[in-house]
Protein backbone atom coordinates (compact mmCIF):
# COMPACT_ATOMS: atom_id res chain seq x y z
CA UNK A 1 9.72 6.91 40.15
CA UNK A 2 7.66 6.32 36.98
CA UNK A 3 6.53 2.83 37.27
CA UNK A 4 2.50 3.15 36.50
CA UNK A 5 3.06 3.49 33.05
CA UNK A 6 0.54 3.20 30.34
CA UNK A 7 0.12 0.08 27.95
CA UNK A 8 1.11 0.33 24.51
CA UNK A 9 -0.70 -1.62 21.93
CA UNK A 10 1.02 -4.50 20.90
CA UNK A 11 -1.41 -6.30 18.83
CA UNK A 12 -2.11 -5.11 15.86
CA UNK A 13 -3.76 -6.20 12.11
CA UNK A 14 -0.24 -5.09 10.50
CA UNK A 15 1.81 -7.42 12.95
CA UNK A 16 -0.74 -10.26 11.96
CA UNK A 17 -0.72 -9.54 8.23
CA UNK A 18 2.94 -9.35 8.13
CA UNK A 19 3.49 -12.45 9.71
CA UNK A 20 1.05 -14.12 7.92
CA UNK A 21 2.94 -13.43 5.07
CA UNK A 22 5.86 -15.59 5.93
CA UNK A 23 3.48 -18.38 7.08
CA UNK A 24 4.51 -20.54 4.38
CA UNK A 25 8.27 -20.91 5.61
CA UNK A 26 7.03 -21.67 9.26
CA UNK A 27 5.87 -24.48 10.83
CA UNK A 28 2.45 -24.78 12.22
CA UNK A 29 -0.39 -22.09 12.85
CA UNK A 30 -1.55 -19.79 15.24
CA UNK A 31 -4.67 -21.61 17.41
CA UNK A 32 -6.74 -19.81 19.96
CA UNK A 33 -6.12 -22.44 22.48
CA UNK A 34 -2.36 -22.61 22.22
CA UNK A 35 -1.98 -18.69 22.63
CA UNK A 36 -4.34 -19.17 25.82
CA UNK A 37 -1.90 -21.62 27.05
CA UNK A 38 1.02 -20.32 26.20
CA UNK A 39 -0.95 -16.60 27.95
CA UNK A 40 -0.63 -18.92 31.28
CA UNK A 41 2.85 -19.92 31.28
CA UNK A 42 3.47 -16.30 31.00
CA UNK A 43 1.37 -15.78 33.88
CA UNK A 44 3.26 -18.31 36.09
CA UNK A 45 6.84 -16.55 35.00
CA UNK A 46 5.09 -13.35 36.13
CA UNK A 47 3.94 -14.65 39.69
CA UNK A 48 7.87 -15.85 40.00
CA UNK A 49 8.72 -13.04 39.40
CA UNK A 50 6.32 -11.06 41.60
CA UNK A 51 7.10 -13.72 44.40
CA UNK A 52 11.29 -13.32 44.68
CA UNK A 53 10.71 -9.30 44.90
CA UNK A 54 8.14 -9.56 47.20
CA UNK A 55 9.99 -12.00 49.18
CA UNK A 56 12.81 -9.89 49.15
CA UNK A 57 10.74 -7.33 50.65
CA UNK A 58 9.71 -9.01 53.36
CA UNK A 59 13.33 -10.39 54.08
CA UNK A 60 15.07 -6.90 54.20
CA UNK A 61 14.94 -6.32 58.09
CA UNK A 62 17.27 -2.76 57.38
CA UNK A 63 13.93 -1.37 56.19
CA UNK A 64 16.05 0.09 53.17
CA UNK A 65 14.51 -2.18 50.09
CA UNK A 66 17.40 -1.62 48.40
CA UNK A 67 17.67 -4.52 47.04
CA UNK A 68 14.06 -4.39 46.03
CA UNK A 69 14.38 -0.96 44.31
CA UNK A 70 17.13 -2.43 42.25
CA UNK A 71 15.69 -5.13 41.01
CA UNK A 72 12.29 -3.24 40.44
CA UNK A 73 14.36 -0.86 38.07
CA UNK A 74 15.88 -3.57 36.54
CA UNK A 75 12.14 -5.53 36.04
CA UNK A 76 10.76 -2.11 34.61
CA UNK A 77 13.84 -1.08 31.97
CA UNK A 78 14.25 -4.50 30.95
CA UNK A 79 10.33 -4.83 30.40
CA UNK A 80 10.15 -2.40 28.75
CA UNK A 81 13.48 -3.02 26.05
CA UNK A 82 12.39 -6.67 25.71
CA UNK A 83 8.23 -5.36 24.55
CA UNK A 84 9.51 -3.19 22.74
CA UNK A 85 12.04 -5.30 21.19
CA UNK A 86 9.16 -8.38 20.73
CA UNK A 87 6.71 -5.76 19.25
CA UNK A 88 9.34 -5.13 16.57
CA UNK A 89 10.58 -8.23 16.23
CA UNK A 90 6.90 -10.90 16.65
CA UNK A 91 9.18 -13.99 15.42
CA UNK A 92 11.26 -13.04 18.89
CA UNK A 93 8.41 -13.80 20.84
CA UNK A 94 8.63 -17.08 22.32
CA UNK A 95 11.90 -16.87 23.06
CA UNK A 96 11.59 -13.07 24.95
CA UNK A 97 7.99 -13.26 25.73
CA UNK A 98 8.97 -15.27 29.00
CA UNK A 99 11.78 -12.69 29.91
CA UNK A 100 9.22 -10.19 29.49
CA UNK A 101 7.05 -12.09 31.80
CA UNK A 102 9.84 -12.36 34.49
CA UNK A 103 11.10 -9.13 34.30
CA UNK A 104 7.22 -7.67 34.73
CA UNK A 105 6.89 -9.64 37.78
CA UNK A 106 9.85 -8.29 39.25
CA UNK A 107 8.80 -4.78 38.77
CA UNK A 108 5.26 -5.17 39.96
CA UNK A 109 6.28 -7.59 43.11
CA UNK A 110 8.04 -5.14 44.36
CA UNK A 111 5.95 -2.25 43.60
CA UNK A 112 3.07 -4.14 45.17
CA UNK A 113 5.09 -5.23 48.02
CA UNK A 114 5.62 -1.18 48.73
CA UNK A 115 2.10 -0.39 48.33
CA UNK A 116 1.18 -2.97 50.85
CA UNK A 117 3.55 -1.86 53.56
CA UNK A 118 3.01 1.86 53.11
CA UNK A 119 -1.06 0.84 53.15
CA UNK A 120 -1.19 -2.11 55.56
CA UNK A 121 -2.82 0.44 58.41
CA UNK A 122 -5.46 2.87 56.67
CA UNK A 123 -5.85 -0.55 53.62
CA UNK A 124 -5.22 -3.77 54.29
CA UNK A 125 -5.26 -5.72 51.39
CA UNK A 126 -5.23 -3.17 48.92
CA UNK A 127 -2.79 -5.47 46.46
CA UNK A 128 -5.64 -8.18 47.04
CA UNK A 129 -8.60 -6.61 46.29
CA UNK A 130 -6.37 -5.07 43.51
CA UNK A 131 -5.36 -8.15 41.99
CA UNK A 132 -8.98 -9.63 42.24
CA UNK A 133 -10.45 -6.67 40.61
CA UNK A 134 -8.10 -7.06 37.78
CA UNK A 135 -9.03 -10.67 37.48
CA UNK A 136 -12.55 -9.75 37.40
CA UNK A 137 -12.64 -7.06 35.30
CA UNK A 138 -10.44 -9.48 32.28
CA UNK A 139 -13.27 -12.05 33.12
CA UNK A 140 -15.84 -10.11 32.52
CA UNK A 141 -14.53 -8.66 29.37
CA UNK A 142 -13.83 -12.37 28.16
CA UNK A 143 -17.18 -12.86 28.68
CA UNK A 144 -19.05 -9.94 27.16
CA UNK A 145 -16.60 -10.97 24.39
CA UNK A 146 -17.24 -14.35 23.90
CA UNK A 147 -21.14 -13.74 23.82
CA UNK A 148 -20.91 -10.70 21.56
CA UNK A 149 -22.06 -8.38 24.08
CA UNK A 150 -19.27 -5.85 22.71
CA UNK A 151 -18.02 -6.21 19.61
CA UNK A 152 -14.26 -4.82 18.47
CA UNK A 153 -15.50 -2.83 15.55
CA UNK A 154 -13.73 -0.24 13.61
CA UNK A 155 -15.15 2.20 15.47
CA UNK A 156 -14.64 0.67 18.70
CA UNK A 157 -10.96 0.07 17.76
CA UNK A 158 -10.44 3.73 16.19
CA UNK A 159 -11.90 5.10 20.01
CA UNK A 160 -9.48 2.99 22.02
CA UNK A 161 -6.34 3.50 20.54
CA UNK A 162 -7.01 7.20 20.13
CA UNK A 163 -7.66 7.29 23.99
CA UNK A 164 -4.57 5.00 24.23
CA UNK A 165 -2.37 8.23 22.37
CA UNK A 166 -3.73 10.18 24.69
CA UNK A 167 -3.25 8.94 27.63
CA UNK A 168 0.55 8.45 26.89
CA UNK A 169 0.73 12.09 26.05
CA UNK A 170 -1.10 13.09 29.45
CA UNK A 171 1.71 10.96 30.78
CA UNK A 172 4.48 12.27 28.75
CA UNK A 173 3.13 15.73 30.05
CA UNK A 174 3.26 14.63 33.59
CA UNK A 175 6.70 13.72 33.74
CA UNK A 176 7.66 16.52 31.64
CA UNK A 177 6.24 18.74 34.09
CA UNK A 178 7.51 17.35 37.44
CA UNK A 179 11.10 17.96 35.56
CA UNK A 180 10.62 21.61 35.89
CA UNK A 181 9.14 21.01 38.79
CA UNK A 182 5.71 21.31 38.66
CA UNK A 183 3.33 18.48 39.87
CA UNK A 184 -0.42 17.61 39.66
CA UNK A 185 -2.03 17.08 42.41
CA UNK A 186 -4.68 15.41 41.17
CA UNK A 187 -2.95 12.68 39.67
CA UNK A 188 -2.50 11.03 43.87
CA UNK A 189 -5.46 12.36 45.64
CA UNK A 190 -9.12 11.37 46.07
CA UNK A 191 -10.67 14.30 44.20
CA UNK A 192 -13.44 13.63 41.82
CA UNK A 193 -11.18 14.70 39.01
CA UNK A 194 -8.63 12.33 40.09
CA UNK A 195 -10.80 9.36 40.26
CA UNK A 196 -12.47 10.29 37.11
CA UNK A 197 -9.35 9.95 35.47
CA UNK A 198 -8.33 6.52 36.83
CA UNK A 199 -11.78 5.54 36.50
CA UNK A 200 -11.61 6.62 31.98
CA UNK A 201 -7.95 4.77 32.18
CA UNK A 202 -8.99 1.57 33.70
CA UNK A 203 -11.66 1.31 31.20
CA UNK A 204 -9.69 2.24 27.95
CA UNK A 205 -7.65 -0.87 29.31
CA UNK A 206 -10.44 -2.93 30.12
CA UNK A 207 -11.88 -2.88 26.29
CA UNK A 208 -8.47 -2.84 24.82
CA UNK A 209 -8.71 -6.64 26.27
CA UNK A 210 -11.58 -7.08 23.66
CA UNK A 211 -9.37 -6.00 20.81
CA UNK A 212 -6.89 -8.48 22.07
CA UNK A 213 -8.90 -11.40 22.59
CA UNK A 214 -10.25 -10.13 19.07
CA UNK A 215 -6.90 -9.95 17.25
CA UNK A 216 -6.11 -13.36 18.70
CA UNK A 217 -9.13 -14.92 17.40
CA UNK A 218 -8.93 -13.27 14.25
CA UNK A 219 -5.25 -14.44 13.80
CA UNK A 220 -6.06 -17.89 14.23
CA UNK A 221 -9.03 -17.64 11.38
CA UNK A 222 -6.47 -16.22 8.84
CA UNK A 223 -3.77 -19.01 9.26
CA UNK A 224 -1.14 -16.59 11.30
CA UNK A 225 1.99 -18.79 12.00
CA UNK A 226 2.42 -20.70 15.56
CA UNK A 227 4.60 -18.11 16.88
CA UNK A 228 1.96 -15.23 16.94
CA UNK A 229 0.55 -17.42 19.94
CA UNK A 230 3.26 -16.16 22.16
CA UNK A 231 2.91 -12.91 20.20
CA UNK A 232 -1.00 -12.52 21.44
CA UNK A 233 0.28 -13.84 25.06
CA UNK A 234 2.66 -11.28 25.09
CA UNK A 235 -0.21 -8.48 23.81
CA UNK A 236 -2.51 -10.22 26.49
CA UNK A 237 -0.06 -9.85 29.23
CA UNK A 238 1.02 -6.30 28.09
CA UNK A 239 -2.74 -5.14 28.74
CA UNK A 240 -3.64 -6.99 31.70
CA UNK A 241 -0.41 -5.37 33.76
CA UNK A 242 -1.31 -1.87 32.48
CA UNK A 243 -4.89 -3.01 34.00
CA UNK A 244 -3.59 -3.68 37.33
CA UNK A 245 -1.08 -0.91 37.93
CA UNK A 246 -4.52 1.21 37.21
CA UNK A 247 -6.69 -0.32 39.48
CA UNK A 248 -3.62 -0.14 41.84
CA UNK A 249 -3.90 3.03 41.54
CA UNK A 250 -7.44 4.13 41.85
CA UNK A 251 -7.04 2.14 45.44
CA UNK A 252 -3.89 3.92 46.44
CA UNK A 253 -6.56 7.07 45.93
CA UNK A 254 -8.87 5.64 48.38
CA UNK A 255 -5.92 4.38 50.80
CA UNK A 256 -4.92 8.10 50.95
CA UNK A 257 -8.62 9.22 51.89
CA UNK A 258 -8.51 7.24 54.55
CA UNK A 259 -5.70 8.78 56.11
């Protein structure tokens, strides 16, 4: 089941210079604090979300998770109509950002609630440590950020989202590839290669958090109407998910050397 899938970016200048377009027949404009706000509330639909799967995990005494497969599929195809539908449609977003949110936290609940069972021997606390390192990681970015450590320049930008394309053809590749049949190894184990590969991913994802806390800021300078706050949420919460189903990942490579 394909459910570590790559982010897509979701914030970008021509989303923000379209909107800002129609500014003058909305009401209100975009502020850096209200799409940090409005990037919590998301957060809390999210850990709903990741609670009722996860709870339903630990309630299904058959041992089939059924009922937590099913609504994990439902979490990841709905997630992924309602981005794409809220990357095409921006003025959507506050209504379908906080679907998005739910949905997510469906699909990863239950994902992480799998991970933790199959690991709980050979890693406890592998969705933990995951979910701290995550945290961390979108900290620390804020911060270098914030002080100008790294800056999102044009060349910066024109890196990430290059690595971005490819990354989502390396995983178009995979999946064409296990349809015929034919699998990589090294995209489970704890070779070098293998965590050299998580290790590139997880920080593609880590600076494409500067070019959304970036976009955000830069929205708010050029008068982008109040909507594009759940907009950047949305981008925000797009980015930080694609961070933690990498990190999950990189740990599930360590779990597995442990066996």
């Amino acid at each position: 089941m394909e459910l570590f899938k790559s982010g897509n970016p979701t914030l970008t200048q021509k989303i923000f210079d379209r909107s800002s377009a129609r500014e003058a027949t909305l009401q209100g404009t975009m502020s850096v604090r209200g799409a940090i706000n409005k990037f919590g509330f998301l957060m809390l639909m999210v850990i709903g979300g990741a609670a009722y799967s996860w709870h339903l995990y630990q309630a299904d005494v058959t041992g089939s998770y059924s009922t937590v497969l099913i609504w994990m599929i439902v979490g990841a195809i709905g997630g992924l109509i309602t981005a794409i539908v809220i990357r095409n449609k921006p003025e959507w977003a506050p209504y379908l950002s906080p679907a998005y949110g739910l949905l997510q936290g469906l699909c990863i609940g239950g994902l992480s609630a799998l991970v933790n069972g199959a690991f709980s021997k050979n890693y406890p606390g592998i969705i933990m440590q995951a979910v701290g390192l995550t945290f961390g990681v979108a900290i620390a970015m804020f911060i270098l950020y914030n002080f100008r450590v790294i800056k999102a320049t044009e060349k910066l930008k024109s890196v990430i989202y290059l690595s971005m394309v490819g990354i989502l053809m390396f995983y178009m590749l995979r999946f064409v590839l296990r349809l015929f049949g034919v699998d990589m190894p090294f995209m489970y184990d704890s070779s070098a290669l293998g965590i050299g590969i998580s290790l590139f991913i997880i920080g593609i994802a880590a600076l494409k958090l500067i070019l959304d806390f970036n976009l955000i800021e830069e929205g708010a300078e050029q008068g982008a109407p109040k909507f594009m706050e759940w907009y950047g949420a949305f981008g925000l919460l797009v980015t930080l998910i694609w961070l933690y189903m990498e990190i999950l990942r990189l740990l599930m490579r360590f779990g597995n050397n442990r066996n």
